[in-house]
Protein backbone atom coordinates (compact mmCIF):
# COMPACT_ATOMS: atom_id res chain seq x y z
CA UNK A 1 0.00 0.00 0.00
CA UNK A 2 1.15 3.15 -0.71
CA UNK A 3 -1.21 6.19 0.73
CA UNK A 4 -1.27 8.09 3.52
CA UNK A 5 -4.17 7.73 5.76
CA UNK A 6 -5.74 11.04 6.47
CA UNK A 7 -8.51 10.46 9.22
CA UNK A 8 -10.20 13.93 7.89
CA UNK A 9 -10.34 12.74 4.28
CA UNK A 10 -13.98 12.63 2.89
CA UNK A 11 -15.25 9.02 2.21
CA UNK A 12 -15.29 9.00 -1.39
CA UNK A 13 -11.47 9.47 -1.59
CA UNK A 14 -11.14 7.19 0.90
CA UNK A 15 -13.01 4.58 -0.66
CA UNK A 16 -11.32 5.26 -4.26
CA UNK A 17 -8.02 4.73 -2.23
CA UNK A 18 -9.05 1.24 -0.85
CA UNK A 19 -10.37 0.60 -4.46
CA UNK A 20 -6.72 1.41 -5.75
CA UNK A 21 -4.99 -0.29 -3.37
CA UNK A 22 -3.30 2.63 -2.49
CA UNK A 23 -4.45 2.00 1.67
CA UNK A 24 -5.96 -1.22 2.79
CA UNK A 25 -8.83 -1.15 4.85
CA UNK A 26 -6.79 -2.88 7.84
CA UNK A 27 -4.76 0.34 7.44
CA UNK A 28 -7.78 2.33 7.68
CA UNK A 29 -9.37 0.76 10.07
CA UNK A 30 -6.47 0.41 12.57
CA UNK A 31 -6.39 4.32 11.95
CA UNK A 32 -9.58 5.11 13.67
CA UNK A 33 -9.34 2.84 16.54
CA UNK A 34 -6.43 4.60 17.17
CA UNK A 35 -8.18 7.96 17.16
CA UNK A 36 -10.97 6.65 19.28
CA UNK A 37 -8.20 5.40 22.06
CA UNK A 38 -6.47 8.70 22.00
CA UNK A 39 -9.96 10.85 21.75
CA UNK A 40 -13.14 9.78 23.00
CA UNK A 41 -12.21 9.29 26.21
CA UNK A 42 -12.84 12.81 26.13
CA UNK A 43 -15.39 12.88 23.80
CA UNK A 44 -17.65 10.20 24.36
CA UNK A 45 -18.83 9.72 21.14
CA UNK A 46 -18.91 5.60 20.53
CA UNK A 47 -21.05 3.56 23.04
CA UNK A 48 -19.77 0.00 21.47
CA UNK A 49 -17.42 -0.59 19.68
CA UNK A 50 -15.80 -4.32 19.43
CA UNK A 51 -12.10 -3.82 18.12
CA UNK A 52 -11.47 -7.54 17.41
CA UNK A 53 -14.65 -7.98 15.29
CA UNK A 54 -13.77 -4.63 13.59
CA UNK A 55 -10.45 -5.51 12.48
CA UNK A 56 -11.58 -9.17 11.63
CA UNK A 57 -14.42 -7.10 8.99
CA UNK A 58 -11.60 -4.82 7.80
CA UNK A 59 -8.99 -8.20 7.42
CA UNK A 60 -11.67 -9.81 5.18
CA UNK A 61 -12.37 -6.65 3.12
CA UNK A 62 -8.53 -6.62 2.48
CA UNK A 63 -8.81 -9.89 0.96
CA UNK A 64 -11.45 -9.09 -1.12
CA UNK A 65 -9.61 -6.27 -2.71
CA UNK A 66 -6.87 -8.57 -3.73
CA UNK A 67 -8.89 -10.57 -5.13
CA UNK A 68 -10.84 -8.29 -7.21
CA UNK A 69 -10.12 -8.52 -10.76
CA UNK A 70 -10.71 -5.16 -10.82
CA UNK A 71 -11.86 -2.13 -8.62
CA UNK A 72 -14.85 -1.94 -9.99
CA UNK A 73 -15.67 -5.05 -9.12
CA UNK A 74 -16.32 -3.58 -5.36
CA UNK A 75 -19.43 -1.86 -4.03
CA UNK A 76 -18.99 2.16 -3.81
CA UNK A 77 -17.61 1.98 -0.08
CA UNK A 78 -15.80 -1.15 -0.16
CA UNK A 79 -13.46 -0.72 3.11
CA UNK A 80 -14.98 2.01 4.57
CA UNK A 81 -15.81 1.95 8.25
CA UNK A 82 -18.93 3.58 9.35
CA UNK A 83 -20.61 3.58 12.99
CA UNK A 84 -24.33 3.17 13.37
CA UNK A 85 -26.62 5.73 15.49
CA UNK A 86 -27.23 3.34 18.64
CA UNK A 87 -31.18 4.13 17.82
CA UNK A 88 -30.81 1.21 14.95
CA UNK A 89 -30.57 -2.65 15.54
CA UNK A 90 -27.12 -4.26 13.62
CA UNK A 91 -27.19 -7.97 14.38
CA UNK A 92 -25.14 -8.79 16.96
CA UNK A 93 -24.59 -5.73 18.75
CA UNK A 94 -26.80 -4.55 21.66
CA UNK A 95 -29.19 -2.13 20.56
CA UNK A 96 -29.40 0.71 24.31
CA UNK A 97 -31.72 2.73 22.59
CA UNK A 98 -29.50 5.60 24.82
CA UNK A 99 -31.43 4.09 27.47
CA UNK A 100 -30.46 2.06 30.75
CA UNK A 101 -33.67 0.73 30.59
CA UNK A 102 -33.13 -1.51 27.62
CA UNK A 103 -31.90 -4.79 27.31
CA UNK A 104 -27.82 -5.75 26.18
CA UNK A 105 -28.80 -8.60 24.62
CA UNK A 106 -27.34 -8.59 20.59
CA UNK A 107 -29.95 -7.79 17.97
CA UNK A 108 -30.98 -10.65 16.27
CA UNK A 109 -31.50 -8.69 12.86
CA UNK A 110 -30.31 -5.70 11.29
CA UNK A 111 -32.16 -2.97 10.22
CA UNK A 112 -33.12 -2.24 6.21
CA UNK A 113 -30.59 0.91 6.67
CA UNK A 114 -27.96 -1.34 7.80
CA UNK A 115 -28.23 -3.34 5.69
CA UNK A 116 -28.08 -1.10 2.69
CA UNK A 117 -25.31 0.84 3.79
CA UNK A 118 -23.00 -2.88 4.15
CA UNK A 119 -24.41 -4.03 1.08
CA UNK A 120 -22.46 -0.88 -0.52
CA UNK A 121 -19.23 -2.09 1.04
CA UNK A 122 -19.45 0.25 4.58
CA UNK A 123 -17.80 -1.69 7.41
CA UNK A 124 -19.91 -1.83 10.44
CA UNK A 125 -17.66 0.67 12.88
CA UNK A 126 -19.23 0.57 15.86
CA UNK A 127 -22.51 2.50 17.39
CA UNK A 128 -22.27 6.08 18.11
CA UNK A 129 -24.35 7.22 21.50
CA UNK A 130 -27.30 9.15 21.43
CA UNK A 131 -29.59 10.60 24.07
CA UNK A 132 -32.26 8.40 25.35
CA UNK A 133 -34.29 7.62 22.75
CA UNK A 134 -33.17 10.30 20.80
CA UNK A 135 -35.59 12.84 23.00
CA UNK A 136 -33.93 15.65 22.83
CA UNK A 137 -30.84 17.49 20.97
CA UNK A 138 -27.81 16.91 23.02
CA UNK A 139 -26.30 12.94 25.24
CA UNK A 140 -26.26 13.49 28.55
CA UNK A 141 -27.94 10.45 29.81
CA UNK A 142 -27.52 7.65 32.49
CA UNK A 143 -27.05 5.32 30.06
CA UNK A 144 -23.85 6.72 27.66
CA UNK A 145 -22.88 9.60 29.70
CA UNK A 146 -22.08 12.77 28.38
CA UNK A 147 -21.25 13.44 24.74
CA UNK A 148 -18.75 16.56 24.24
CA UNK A 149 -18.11 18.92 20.82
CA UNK A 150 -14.89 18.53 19.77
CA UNK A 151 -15.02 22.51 19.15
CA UNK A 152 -15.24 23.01 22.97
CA UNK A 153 -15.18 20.35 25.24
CA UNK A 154 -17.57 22.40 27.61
CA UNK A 155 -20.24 22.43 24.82
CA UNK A 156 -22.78 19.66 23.32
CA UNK A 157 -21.92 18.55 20.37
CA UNK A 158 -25.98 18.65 19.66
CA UNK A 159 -28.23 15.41 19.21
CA UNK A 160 -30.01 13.34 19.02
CA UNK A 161 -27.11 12.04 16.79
CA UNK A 162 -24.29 13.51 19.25
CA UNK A 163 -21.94 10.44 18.68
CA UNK A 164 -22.15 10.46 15.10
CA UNK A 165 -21.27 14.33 14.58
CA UNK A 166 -18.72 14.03 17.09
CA UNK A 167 -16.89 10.56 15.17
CA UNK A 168 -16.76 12.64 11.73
CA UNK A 169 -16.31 16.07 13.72
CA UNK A 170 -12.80 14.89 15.17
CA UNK A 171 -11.68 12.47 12.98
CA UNK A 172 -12.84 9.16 14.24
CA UNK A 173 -14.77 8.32 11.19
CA UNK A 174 -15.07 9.46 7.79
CA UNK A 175 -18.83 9.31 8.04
CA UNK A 176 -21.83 8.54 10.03
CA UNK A 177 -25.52 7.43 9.70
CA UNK A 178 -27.84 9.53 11.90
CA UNK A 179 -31.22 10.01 12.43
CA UNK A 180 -33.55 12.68 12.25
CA UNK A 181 -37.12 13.34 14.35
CA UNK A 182 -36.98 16.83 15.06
CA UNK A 183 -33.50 17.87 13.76
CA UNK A 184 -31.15 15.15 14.97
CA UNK A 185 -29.49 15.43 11.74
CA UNK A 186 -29.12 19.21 11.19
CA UNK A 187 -28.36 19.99 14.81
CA UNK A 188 -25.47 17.95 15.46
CA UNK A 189 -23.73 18.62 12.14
CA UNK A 190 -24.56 22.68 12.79
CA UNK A 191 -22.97 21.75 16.20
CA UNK A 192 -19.73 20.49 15.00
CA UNK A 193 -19.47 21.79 11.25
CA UNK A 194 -20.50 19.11 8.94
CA UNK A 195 -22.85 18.31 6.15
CA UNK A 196 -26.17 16.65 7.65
CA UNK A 197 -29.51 16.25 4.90
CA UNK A 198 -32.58 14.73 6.61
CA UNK A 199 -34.09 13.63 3.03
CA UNK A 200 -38.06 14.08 2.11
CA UNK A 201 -40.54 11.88 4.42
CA UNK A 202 -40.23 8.17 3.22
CA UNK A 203 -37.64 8.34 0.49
CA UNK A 204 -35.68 5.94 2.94
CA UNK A 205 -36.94 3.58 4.77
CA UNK A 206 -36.45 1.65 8.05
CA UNK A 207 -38.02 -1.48 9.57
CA UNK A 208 -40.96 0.42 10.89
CA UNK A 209 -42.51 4.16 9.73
CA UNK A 210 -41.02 5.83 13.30
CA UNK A 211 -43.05 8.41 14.43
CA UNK A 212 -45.68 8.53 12.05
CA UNK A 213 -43.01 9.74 10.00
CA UNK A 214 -41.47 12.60 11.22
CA UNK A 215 -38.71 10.33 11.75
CA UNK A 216 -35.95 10.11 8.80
CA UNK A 217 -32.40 8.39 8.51
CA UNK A 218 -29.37 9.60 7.05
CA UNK A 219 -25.69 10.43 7.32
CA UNK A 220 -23.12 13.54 9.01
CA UNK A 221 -20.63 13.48 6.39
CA UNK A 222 -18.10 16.55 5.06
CA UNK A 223 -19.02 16.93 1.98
CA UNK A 224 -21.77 17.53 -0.31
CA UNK A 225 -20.56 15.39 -2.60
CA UNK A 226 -20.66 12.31 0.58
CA UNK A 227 -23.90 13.02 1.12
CA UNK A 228 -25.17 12.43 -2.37
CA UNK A 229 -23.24 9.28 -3.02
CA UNK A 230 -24.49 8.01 0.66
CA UNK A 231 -28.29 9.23 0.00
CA UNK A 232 -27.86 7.01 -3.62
CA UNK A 233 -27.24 3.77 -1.45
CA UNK A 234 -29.55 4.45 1.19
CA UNK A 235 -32.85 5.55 -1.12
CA UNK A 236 -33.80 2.78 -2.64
CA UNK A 237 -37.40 1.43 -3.29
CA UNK A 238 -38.51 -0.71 -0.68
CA UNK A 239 -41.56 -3.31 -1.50
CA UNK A 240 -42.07 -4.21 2.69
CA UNK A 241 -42.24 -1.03 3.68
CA UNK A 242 -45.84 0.55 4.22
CA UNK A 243 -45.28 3.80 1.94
CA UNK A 244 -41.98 3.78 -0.66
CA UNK A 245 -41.39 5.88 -4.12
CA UNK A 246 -39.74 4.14 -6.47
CA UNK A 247 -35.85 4.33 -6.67
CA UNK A 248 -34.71 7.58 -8.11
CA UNK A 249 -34.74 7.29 -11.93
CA UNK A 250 -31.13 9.57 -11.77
CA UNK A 251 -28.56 9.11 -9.23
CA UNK A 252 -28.20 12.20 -7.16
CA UNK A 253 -24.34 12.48 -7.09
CA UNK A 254 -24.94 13.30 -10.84
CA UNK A 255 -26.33 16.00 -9.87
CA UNK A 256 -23.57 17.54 -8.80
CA UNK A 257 -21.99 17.65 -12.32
CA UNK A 258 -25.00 19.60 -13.59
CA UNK A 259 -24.59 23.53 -13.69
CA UNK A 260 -25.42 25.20 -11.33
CA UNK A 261 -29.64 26.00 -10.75
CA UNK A 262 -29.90 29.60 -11.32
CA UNK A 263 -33.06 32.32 -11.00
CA UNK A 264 -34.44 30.38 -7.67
CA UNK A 265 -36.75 31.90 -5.76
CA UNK A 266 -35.84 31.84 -2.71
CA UNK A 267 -37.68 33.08 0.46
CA UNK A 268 -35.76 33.62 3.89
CA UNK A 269 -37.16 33.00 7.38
CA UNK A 270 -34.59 34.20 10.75
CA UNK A 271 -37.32 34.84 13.01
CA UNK A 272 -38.07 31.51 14.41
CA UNK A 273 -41.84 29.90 14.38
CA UNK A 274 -42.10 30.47 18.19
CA UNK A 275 -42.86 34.00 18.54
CA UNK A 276 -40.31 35.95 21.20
CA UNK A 277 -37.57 33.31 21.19
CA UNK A 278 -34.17 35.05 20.30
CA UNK A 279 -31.91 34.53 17.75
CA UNK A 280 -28.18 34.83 18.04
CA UNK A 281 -26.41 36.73 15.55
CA UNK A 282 -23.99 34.39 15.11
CA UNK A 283 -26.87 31.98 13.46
CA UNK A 284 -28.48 34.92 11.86
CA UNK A 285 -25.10 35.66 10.24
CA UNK A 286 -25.12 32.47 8.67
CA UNK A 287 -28.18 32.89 6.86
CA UNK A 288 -27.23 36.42 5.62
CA UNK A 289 -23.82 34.55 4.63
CA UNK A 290 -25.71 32.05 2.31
CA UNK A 291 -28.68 34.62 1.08
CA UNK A 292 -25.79 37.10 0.02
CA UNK A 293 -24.16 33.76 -1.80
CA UNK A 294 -27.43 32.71 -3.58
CA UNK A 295 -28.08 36.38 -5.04
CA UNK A 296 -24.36 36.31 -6.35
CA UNK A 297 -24.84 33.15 -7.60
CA UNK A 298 -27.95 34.42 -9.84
CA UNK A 299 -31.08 33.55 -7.79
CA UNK A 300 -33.84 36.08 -6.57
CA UNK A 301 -34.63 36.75 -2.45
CA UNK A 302 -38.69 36.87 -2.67
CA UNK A 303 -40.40 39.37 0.11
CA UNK A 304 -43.44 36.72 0.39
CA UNK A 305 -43.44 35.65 4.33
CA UNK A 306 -43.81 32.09 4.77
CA UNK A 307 -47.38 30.45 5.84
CA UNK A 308 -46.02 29.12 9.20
CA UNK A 309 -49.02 27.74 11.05
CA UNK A 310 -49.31 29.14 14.75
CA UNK A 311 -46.84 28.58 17.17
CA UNK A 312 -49.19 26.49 19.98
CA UNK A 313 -51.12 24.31 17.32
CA UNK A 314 -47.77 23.51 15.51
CA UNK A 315 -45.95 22.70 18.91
CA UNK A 316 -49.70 20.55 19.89
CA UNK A 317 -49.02 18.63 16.46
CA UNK A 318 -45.85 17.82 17.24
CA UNK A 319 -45.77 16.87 20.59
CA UNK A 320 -48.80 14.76 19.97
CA UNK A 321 -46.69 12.40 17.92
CA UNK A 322 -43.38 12.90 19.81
CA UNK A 323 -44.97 11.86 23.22
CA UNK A 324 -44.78 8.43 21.94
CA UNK A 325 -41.51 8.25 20.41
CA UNK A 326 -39.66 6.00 22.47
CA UNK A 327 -43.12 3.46 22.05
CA UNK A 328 -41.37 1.14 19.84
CA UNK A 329 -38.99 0.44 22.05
CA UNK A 330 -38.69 -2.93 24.33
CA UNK A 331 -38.02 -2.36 27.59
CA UNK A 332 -36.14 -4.46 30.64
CA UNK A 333 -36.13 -2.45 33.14
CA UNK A 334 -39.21 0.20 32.80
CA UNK A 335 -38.14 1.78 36.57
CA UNK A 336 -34.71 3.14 34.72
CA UNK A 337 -36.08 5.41 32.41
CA UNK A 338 -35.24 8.83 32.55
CA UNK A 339 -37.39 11.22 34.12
CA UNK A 340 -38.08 13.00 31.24
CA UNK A 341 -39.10 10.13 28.97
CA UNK A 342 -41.12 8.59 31.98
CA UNK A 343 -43.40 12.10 31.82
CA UNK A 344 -43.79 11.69 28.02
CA UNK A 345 -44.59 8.19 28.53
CA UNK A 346 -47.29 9.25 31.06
CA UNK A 347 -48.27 12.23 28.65
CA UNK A 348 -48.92 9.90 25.94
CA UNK A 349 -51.19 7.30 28.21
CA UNK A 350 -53.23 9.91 28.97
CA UNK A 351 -54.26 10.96 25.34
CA UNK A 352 -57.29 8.39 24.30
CA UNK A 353 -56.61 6.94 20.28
CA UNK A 354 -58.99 9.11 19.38
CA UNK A 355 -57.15 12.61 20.27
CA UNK A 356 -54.32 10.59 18.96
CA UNK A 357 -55.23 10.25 15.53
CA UNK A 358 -57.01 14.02 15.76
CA UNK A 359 -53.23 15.19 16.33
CA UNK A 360 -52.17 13.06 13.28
CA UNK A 361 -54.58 14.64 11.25
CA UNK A 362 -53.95 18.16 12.33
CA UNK A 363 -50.38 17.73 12.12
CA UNK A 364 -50.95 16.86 8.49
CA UNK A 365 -53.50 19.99 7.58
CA UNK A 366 -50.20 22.36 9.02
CA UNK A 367 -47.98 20.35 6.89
CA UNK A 368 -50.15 21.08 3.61
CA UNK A 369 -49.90 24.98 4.41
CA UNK A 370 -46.32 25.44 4.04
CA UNK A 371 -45.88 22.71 1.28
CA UNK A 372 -48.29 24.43 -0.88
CA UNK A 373 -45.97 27.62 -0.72
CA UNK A 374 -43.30 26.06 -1.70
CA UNK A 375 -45.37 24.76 -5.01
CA UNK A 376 -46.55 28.49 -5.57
CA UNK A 377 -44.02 30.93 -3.72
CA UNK A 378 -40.62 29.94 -3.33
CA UNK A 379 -38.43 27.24 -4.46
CA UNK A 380 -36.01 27.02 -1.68
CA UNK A 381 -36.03 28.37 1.64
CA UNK A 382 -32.73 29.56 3.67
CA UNK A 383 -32.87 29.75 7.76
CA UNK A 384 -30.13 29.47 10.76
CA UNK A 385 -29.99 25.92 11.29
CA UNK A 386 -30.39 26.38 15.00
CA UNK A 387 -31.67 29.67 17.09
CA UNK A 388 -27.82 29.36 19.50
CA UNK A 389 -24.72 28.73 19.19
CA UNK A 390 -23.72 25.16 20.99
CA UNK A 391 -25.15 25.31 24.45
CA UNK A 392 -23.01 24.41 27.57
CA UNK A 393 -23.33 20.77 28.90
CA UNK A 394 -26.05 20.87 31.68
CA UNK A 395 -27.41 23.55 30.20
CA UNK A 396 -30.77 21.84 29.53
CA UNK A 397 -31.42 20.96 33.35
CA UNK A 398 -32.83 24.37 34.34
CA UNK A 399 -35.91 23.39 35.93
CA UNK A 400 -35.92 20.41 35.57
CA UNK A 401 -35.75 19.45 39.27
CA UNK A 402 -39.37 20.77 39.17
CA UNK A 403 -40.78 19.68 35.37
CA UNK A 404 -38.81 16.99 33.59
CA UNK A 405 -40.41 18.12 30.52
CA UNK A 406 -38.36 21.47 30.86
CA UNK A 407 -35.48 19.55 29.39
CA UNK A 408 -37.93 19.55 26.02
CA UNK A 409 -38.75 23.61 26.69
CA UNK A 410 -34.90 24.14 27.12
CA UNK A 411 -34.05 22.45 23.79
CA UNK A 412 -36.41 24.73 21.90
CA UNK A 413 -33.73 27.04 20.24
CA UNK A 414 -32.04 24.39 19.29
CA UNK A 415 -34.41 22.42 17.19
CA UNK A 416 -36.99 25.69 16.60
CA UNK A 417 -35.98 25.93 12.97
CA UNK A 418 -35.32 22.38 12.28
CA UNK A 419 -38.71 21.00 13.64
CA UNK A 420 -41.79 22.35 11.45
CA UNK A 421 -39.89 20.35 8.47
CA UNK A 422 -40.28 17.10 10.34
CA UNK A 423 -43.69 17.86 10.32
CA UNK A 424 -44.28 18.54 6.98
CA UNK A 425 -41.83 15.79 5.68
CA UNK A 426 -39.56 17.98 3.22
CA UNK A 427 -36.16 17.61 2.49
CA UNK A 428 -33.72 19.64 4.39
CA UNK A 429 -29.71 20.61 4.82
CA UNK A 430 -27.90 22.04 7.52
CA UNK A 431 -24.39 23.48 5.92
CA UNK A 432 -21.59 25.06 7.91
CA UNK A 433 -21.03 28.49 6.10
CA UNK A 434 -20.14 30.46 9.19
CA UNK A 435 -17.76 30.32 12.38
CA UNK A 436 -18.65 32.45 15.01
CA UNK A 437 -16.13 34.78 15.09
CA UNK A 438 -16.14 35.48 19.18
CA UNK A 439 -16.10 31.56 19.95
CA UNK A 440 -14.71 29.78 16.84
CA UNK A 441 -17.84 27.39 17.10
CA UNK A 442 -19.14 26.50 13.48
CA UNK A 443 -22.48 27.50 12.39
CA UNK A 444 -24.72 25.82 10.24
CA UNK A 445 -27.52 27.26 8.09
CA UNK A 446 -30.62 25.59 6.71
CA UNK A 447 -31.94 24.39 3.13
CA UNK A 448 -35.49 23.53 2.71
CA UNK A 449 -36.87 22.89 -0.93
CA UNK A 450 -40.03 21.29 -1.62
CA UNK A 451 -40.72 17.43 -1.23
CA UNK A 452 -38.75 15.04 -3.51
CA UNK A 453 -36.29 17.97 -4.72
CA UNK A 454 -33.08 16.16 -2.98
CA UNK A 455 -31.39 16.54 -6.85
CA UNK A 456 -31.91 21.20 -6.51
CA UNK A 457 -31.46 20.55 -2.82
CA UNK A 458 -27.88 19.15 -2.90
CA UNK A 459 -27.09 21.14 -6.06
CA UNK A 460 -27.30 24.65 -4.34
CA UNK A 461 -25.66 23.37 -1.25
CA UNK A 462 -23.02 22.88 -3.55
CA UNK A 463 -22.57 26.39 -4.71
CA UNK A 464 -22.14 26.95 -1.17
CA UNK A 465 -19.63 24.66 -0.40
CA UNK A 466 -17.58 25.96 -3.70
CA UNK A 467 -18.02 29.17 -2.25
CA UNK A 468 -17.42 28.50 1.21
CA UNK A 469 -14.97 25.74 1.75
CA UNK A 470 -15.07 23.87 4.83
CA UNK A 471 -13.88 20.61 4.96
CA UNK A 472 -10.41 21.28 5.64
CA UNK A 473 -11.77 23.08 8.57
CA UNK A 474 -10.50 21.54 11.90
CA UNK A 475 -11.43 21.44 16.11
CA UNK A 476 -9.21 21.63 18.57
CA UNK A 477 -9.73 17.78 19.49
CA UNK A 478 -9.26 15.64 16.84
């Protein structure tokens, strides 16, 4: 072998490297370990990770590359390790659900996303924590401990993917599935500067529709170019599932080799849904950073507001469905649930099936109002992926000595911009344009375009990345 192993290097190169036999995946995956040893002891971003059963994965996917008679005889990723969000069952690792409540008992299956992303050659890199199930934006649970941003040690690295933006963040992977409810996605990779798409409402599927599809899987990656390859393994038509489009008829890394989309219209919202909550101008900056961008670039900045639904009934739609989150989930130990989930849980008892599938249907009637303006107004729409910069660790405990459920209230300007698109099931990037000049945190700013539009989506998140380069960019861990 002849390469250099970089542990920042974007996972296409370092897949084309395996490929070439220019580094072997042993190489590669000896690399990481050796990053997680020397990092996330301080970090705290993998919650399992079996070393001996990793390296035995890479050995064999060495082998195969030698036998290849030639590199494209190898799925897209051959070699490349990637840890799973500890929200999704790989067979034979425990599944904690971020939960001390849950059994340790190996998973008996994996899940359809697993099982994708190893089918394209991904090596199986461990499970990255996550709070308990995935609740709220930030790890700092009973179960995994405390999850730290490689930016600032003293600062969450956001959730409820924390371990999987902190693996890519410092260097401990070159990518990451994650999942996405309410912005578990966007908020960790605004949180630690990478690349995180929550794609349109069932373009991939899992084992179950999570709740009632708000829920969506992806990847943190560094590029935009990562993203699309990932999103072309991991959207694929699905016959089981109860609702599935047919595969994409064109790949969406092509995409990326099409000009550039020009005379968008694109609308801007900074003043978040919930009326009164402040902004920072560090996140508002960001937004400005990628309008100014998108006018340069030749599209058009349209005056028409946005048809958010109210504040109360968009936070009663939500919280309707997200009472029950954690519902799919087999417990061993009920009695060890956090306090916060155990007053959901209790929330959610108390609302008949009835109100239940009122909520559903309300929830849907908000979602139509802003789809329908992107159909007649706008054709993208740019916000601050988060209301704050990274809060402190702990900082989501005020009050909740007296209200678990403060926790939730505390979290709002973190996941106030990233929510309503859960809702209404469109695709959506966070990108990290800006650094906050005061702190050196990395800011991330959202793209929302209208259902199915992942192809426009990723292509203007391109522009910005041309015109804002950040993956050489680089915390102080890792």
């Amino acid at each position: 072998m002849t390469g250099t192993f970089d542990p920042h290097v974007p996972a296409l190169e370092l897949a084309a490297a395996i490929r070439h036999r220019e580094l072997s995946p042993v190489e590669v995956v000896d690399g990481y370990l050796a990053r997680v040893d020397a990092l996330d002891g301080r970090l705290n971003a993998f919650c399992h990770l079996p070393a001996d059963e990793v390296r035995a994965t890479a050995a064999a996917a060495a082998d195969a590359v030698v036998r290849a008679a030639s590199p494209d005889d190898l799925p897209p990723f051959h070699g490349v390790p990637l840890p799973f969000k500890d929200l999704v069952d790989v067979a034979g690792w425990p599944t904690t659900a971020g939960s001390a409540a849950t059994s340790r008992a190996p998973a008996a299956a994996s899940d359809p996303v697993v099982r994708r992303l190893v089918g394209a050659g991904f090596l199986p890199f461990g499970k990255t924590t996550t709070s308990e199930f995935g609740t709220v934006p930030f790890t700092e649970s009973d179960a995994l401990g405390t999850s730290r941003n490689p930016w600032d040690p003293d600062r969450t690295p956001g959730g409820s993917s924390s371990g999987a933006g902190v693996a890519v963040a410092a260097g401990m992977a070159p990518v990451a599935h994650a999942a996405d409810g309410g912005g578990s996605i966007r908020i960790p990779a605004s949180c630690t500067g990478l690349v995180g798409l929550k794609p349109t409402r069932g373009l991939v599927t899992n084992l179950t529709v999570e709740d009632e599809g708000l829920a969506a899987h992806g990847v943190v990656t560094r590029t935009v170019a990562d993203t699309a390859a990932v999103l072309d393994v991991l959207a694929r038509h699905d016959p089981a599932a109860w609702w599935s489009p047919p595969s994409p008829a064109r790949p969406f890394a092509a995409a990326l080799d099409d000009a550039p989309p020009r005379g968008l219209r694109v609308g801007v919202l900074v003043d978040p849904p919930i009326e009164g909550l402040p902004v920072d101008p560090a996140c508002r900056r960001a937004a400005e950073v990628a309008v100014a961008t998108l006018e340069a670039a030749g599209h058009h900045v349209v005056d028409e507001p946005l048809p958010l639904p109210p504040a109360d009934e968009l936070v009663a739609a939500f919280t309707t469905i997200w009472n029950v989150g954690g519902a799919g989930v087999d417990l061993e130990d009920p009695d060890r649930v956090e306090p916060l989930n155990r007053a959901l849980r209790e929330a959610a008892r108390a609302i008949d099936s009835w109100e239940y599938a009122r909520g559903v249907h309300r929830a849907q009637l908000l979602s139509r109002r802003v789809v329908d303006a992107f159909v007649d107004r706008v054709d993208l729409l740019v916000t601050p992926t988060m209301a704050c910069l990274p809060p402190p660790v702990g900082a989501w405990r005020a009050g909740t000595e007296h209200d678990p459920r403060m926790a939730l209230l505390n979290s709002y300007p973190m996941a106030v911009f990233t929510s309503l698109f859960n809702v209404t099931g469109q695709p959506a990037v966070s990108l990290p344009v800006h650094h906050d000049e005061a702190t050196g945190l990395p800011v991330g700013v959202q793209l929302v375009a209208a259902p199915w539009q992942e192809h426009l989506l990723l292509r203007v998140a391109r522009t910005l990345e041309l015109a804002h380069p950040w993956a050489g960019r680089r915390p102080p861990i890792g």
